[in-house]
N, C-alpha and C. Protein backbone atom coordinates (compact mmCIF):
# COMPACT_ATOMS: atom_id res chain seq x y z
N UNK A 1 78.05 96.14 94.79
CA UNK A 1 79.24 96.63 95.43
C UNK A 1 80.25 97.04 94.36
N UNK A 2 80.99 98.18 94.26
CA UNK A 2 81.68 98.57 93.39
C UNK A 2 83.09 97.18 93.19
N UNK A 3 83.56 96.96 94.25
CA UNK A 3 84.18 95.59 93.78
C UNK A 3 84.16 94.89 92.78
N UNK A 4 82.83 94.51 93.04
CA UNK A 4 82.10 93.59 91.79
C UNK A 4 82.04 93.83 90.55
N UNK A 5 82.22 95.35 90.46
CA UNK A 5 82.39 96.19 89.10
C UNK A 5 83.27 96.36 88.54
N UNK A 6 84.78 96.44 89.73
CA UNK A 6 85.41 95.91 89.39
C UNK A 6 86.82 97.22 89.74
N UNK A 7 86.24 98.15 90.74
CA UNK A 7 86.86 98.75 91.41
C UNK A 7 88.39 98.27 92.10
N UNK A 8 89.34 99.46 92.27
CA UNK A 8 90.85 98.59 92.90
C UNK A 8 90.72 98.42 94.59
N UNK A 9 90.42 97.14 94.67
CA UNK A 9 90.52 96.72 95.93
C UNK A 9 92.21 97.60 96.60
N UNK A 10 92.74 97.49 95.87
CA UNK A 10 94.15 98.30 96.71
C UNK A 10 94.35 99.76 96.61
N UNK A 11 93.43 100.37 96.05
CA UNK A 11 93.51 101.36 95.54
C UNK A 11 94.02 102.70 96.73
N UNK A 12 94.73 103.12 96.60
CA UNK A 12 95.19 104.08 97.57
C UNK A 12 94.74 105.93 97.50
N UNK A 13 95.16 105.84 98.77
CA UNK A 13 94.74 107.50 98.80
C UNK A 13 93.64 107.91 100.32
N UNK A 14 93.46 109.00 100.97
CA UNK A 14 92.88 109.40 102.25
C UNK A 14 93.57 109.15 103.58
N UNK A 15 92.93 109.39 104.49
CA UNK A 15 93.86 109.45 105.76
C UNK A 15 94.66 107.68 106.20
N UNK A 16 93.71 106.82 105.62
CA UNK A 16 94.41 105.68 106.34
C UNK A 16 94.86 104.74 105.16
N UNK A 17 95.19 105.46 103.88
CA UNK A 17 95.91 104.99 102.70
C UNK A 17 95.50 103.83 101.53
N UNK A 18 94.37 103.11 102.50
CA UNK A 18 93.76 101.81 101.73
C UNK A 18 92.65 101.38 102.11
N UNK A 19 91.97 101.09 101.99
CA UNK A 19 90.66 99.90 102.72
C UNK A 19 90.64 99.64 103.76
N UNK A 20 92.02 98.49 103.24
CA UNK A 20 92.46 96.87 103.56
C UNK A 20 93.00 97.75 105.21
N UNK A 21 93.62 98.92 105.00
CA UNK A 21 94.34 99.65 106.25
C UNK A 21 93.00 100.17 107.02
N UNK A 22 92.27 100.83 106.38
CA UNK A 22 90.96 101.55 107.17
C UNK A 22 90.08 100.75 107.74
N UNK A 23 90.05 99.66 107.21
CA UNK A 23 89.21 98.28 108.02
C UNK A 23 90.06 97.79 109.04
N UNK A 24 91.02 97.53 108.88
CA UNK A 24 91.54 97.32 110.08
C UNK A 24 92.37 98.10 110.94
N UNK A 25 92.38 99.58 111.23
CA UNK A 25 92.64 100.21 112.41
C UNK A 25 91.05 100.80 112.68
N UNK A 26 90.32 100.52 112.00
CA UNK A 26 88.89 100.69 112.91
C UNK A 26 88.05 99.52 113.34
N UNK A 27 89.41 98.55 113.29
CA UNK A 27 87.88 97.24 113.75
C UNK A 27 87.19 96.47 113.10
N UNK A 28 86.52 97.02 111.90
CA UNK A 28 85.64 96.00 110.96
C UNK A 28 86.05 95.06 110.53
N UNK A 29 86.35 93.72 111.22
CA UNK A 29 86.63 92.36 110.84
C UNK A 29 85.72 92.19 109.29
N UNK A 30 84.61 92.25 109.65
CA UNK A 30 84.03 91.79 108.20
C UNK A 30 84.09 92.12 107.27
N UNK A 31 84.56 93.71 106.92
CA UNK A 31 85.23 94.49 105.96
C UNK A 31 86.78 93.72 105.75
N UNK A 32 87.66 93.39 106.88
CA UNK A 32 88.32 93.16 106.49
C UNK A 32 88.65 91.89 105.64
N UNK A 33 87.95 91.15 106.00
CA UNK A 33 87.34 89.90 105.61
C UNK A 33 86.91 89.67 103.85
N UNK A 34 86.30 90.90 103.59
CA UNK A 34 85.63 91.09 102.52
C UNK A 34 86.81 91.18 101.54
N UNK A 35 87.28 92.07 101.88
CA UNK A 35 88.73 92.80 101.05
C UNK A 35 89.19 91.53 100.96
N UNK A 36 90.05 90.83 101.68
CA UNK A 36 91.08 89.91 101.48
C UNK A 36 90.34 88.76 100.84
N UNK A 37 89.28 88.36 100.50
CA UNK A 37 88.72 87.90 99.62
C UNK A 37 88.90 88.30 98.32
N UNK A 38 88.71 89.83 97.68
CA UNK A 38 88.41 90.27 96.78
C UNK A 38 89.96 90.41 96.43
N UNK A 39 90.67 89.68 97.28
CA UNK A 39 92.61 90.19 96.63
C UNK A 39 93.27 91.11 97.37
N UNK A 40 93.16 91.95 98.27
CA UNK A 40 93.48 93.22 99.00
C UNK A 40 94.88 92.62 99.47
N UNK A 41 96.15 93.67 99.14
CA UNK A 41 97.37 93.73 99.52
C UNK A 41 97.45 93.55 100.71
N UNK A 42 97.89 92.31 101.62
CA UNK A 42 97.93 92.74 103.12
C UNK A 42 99.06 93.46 103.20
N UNK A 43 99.96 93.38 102.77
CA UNK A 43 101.79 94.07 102.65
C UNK A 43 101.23 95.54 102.15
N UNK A 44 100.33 96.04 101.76
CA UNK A 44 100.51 97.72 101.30
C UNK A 44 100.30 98.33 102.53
N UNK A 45 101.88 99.63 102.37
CA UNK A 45 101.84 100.55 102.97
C UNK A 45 100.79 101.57 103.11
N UNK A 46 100.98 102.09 104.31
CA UNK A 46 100.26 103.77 104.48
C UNK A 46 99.48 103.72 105.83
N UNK A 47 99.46 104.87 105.89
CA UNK A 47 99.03 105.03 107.27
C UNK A 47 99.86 105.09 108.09
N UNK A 48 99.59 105.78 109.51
CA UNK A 48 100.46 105.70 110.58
C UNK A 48 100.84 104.36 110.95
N UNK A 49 100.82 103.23 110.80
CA UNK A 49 101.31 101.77 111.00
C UNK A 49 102.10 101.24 110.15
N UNK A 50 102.05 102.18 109.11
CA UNK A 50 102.68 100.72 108.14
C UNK A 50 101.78 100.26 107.23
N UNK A 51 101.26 99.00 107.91
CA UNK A 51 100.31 97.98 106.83
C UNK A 51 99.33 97.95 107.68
N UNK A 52 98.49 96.94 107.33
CA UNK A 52 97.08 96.41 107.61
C UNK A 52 97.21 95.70 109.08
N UNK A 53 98.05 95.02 108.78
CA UNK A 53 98.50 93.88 110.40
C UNK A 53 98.83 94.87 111.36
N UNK A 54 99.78 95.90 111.09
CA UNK A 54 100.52 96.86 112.11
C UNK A 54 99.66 97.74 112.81
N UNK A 55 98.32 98.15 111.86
CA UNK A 55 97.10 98.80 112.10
C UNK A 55 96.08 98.36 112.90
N UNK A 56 96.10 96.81 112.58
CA UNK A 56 95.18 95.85 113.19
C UNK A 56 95.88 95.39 114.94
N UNK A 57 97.06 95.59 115.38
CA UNK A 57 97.60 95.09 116.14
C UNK A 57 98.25 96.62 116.77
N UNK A 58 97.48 97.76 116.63
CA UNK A 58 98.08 98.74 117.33
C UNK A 58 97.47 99.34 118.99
N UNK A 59 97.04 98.12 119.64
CA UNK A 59 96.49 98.46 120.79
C UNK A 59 97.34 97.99 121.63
């Protein structure tokens, strides 16, 4: 996994700004899961929500 290599878990940029954001306004608990293991900003901006929580809690 590029993680492991040593890739930026926070690393920004694309439509939903982060990962940590793209895992959670699509659902993938276990992605999200993964990330916040590996360190992932829950507080980084982007995206139409905001953050990760605002993304995760937009239903």
């Amino acid at each position: 996994m590029l993680l492991d290599k040593g890739a930026d878990v926070n690393a920004q940029g694309g439509r939903y700004g982060n990962a940590l954001y793209a895992a959670s306004a699509t659902g993938h608990d276990q992605v999200v899961q993964m990330l916040l293991d590996k360190g992932a900003d829950v507080n980084a901006q982007g995206g139409q929500y905001g953050n990760a929580l605002k993304a995760a809690s937009k239903e």
